[in-house]
C-alpha atoms as a PDB file:
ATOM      1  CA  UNK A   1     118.233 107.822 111.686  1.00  0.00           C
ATOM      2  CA  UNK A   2     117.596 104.822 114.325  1.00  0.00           C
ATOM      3  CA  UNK A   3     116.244 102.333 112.328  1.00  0.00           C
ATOM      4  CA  UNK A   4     115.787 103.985 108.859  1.00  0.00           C
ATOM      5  CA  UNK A   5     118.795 103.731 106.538  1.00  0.00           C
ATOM      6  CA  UNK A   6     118.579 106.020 103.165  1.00  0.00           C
ATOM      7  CA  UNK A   7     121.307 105.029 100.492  1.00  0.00           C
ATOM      8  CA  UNK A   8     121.748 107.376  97.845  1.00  0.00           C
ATOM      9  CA  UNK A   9     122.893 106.434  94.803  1.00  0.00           C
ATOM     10  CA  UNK A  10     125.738 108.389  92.899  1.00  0.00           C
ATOM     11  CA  UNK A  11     124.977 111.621  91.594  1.00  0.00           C
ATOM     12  CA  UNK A  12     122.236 112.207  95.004  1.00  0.00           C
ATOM     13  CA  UNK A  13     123.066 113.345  98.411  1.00  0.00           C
ATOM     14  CA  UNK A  14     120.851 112.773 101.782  1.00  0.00           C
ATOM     15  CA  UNK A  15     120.662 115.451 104.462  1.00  0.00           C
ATOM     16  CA  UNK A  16     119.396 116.099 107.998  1.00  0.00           C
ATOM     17  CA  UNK A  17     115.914 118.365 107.391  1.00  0.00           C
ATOM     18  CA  UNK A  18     115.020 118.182 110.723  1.00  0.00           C
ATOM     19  CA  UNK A  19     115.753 116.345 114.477  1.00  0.00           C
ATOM     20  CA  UNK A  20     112.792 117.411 117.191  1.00  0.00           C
ATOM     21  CA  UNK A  21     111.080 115.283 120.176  1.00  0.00           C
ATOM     22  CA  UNK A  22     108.977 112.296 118.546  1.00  0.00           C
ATOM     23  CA  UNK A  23     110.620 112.656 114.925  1.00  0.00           C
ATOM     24  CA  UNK A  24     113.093 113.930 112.735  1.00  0.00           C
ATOM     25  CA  UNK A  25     113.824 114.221 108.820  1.00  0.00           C
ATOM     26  CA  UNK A  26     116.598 113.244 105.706  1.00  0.00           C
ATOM     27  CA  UNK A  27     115.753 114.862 102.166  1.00  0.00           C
ATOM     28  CA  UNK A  28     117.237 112.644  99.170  1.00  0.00           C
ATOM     29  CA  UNK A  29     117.925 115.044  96.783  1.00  0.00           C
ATOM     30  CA  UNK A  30     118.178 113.238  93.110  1.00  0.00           C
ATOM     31  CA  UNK A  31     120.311 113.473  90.176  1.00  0.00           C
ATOM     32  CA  UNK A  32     117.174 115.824  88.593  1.00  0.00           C
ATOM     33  CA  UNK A  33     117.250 118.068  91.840  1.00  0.00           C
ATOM     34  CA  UNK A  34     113.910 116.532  92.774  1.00  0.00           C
ATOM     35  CA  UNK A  35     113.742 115.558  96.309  1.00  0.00           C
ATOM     36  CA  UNK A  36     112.502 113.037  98.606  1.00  0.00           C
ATOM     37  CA  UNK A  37     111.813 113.832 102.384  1.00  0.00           C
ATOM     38  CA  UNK A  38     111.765 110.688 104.394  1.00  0.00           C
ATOM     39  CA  UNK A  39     110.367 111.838 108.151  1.00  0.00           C
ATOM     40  CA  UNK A  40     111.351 108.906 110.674  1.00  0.00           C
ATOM     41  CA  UNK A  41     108.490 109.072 113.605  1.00  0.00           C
ATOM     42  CA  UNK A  42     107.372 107.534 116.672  1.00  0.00           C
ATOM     43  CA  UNK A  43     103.723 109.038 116.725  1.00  0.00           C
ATOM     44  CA  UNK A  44     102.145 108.653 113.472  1.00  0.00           C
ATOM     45  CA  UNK A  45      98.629 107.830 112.882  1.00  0.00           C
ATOM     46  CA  UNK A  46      97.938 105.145 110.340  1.00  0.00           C
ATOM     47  CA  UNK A  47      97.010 106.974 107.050  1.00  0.00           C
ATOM     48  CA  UNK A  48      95.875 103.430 105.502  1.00  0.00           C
ATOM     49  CA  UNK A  49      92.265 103.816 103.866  1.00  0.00           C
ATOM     50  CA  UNK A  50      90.002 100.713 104.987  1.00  0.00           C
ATOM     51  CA  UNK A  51      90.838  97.640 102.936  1.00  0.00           C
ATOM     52  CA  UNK A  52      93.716  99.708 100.990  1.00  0.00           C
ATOM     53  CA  UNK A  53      96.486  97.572  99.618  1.00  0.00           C
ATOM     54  CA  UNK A  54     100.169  98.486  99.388  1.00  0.00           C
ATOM     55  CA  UNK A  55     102.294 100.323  96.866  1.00  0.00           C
ATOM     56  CA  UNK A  56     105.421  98.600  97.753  1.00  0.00           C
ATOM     57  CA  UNK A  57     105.712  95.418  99.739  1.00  0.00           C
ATOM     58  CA  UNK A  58     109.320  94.401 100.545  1.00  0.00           C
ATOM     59  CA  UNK A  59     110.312  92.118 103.580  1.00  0.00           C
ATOM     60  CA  UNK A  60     110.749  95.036 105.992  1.00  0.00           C
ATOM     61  CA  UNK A  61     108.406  97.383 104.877  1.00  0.00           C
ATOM     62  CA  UNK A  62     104.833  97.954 103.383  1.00  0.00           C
ATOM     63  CA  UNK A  63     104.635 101.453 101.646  1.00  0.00           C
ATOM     64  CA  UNK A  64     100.874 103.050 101.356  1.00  0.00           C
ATOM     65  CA  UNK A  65      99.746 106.141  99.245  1.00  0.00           C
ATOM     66  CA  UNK A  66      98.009 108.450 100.612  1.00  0.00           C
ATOM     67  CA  UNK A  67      97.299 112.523  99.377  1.00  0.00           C
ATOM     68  CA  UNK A  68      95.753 115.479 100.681  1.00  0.00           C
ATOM     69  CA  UNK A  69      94.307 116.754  97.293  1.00  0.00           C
ATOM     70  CA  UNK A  70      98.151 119.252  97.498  1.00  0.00           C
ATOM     71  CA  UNK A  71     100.978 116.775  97.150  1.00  0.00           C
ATOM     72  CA  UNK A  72     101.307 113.110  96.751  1.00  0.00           C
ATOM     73  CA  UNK A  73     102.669 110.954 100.442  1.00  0.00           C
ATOM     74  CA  UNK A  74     103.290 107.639 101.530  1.00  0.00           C
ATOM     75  CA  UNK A  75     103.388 105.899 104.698  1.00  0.00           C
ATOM     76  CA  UNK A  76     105.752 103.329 105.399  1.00  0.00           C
ATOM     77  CA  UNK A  77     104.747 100.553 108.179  1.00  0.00           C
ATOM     78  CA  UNK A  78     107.810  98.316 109.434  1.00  0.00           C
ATOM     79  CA  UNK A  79     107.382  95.048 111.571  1.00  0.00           C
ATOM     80  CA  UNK A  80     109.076  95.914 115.010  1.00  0.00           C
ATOM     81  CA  UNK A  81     109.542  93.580 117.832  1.00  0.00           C
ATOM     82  CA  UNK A  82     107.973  92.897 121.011  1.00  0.00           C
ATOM     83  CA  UNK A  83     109.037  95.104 123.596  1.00  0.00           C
ATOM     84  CA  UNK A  84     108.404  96.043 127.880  1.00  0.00           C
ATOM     85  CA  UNK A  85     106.092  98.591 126.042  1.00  0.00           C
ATOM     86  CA  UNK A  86     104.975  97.886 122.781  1.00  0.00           C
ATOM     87  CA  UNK A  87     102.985  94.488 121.737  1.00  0.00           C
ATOM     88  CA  UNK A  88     104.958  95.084 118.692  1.00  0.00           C
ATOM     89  CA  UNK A  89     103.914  94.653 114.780  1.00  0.00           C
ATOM     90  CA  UNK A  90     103.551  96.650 111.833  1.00  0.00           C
ATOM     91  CA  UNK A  91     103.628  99.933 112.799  1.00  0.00           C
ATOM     92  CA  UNK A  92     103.317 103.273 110.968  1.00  0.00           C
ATOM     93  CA  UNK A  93     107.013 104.866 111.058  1.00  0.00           C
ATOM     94  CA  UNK A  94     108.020 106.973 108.344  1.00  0.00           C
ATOM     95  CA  UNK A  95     106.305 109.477 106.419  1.00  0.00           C
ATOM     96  CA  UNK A  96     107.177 110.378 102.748  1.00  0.00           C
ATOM     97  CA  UNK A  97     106.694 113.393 100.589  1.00  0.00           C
ATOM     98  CA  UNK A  98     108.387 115.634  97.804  1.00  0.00           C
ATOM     99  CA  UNK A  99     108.922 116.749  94.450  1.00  0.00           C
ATOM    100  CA  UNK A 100     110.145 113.770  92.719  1.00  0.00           C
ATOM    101  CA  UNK A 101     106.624 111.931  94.102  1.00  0.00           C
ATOM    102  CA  UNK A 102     103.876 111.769  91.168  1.00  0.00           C
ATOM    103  CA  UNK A 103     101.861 108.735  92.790  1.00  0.00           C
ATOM    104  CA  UNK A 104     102.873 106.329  90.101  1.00  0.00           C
ATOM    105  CA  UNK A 105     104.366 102.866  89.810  1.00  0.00           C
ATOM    106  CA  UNK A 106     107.789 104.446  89.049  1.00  0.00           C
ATOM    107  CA  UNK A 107     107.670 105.998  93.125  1.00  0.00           C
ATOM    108  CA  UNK A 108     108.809 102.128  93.496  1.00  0.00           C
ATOM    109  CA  UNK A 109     111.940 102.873  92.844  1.00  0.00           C
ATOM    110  CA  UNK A 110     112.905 105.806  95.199  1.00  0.00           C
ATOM    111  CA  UNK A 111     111.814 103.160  97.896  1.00  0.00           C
ATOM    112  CA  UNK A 112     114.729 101.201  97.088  1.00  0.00           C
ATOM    113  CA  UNK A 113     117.199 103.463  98.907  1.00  0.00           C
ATOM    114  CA  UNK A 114     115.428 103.053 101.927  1.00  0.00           C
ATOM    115  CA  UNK A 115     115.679  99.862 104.247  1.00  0.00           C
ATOM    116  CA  UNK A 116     115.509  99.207 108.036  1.00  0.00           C
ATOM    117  CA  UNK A 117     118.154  97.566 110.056  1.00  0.00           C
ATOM    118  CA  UNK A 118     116.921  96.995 113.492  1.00  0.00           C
ATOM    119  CA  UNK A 119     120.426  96.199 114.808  1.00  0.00           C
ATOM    120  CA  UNK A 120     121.675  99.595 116.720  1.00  0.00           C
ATOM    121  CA  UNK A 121     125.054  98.806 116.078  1.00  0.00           C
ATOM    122  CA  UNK A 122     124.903  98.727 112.481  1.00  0.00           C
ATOM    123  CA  UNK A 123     127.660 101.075 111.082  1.00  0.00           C
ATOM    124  CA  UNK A 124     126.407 104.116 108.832  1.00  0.00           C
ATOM    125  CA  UNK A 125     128.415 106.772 106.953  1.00  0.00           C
ATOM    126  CA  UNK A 126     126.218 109.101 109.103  1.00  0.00           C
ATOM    127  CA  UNK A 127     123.656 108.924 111.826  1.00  0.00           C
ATOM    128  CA  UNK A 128     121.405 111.702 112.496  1.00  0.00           C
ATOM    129  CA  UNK A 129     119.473 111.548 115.892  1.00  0.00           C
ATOM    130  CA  UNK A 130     116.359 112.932 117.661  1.00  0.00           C
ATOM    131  CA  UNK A 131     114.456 113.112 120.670  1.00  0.00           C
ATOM    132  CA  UNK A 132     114.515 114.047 124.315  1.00  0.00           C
ATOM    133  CA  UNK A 133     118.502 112.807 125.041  1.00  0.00           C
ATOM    134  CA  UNK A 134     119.680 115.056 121.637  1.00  0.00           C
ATOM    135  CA  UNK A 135     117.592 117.702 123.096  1.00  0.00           C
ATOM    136  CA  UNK A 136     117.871 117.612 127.153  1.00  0.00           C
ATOM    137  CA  UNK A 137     121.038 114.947 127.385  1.00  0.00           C
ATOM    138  CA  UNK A 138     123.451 116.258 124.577  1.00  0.00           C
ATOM    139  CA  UNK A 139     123.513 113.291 122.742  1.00  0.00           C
ATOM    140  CA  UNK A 140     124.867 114.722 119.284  1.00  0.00           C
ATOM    141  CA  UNK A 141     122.188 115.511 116.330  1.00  0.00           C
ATOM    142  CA  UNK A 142     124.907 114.614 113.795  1.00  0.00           C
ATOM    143  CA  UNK A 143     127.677 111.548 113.728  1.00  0.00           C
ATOM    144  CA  UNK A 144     130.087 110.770 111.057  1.00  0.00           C
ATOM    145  CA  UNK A 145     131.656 107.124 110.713  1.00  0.00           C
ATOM    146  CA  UNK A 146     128.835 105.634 113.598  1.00  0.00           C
ATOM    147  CA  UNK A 147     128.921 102.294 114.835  1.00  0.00           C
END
């Protein structure tokens, strides 16, 4: 889903949840049938505490907890270019949530089948897409064998 790239290892499958305006959704279901819904957005508020540290710090991503008192999230913040219309930087870009979430040192390791490839013409098993050409243009939601 543009940038975000979920690889699930055997045994777990990754579907579309949901594609709207500003964001859409891909739930990696585990081996355990615990699941992990990975929401790609471009309008997310930081949900960093003041002087909070990271979870997970890889070299495309910093990963912060967060929880509403109901359910354990993260928020993952990737380092995006310069652009006409963004000073770039680390920005807040997917939210994370689901069952197989307990807030733990062991989350680590669900964060390891997600990675960002900037490069729009990386190839993917699937692409899932979102936003005003899916809905008003007819760009397709769903693409096997992109490139």
């Amino acid at each position: 889903m543009r940038e975000m790239v979920i690889a699930p290892q055997e045994g777990e499958t990754a579907y579309l949840t949901y594609s709207g305006i500003h964001n859409g959704g891909i739930r990696l279901v585990l081996a355990n049938g615990k699941f992990v819904d990975f929401t790609y957005g471009e309008i997310f508020r930081d949900q960093r505490r003041p002087g909070q540290g990271t979870s997970v710090r890889a070299k495309d991503m910093r990963v912060y907890l967060y929880d509403d008192e109901r359910e354990i999230h993260y928020q993952v913040h990737v380092e995006l270019p310069a652009t006409d219309w963004s000073g770039g930087g680390w920005q807040p870009l997917v939210n994370v949530g689901g069952t197989a979430l307990n807030g733990s040192r062991a989350d680590a390791r669900l964060f390891e089948r997600l990675s960002f490839n900037l490069d729009v013409e990386a190839v993917c098993d699937r692409r899932y897409n979102f936003g005003w050409d899916v809905i008003l243009d007819g760009e397709p939601i769903d693409e096997a064998n992109a490139q």
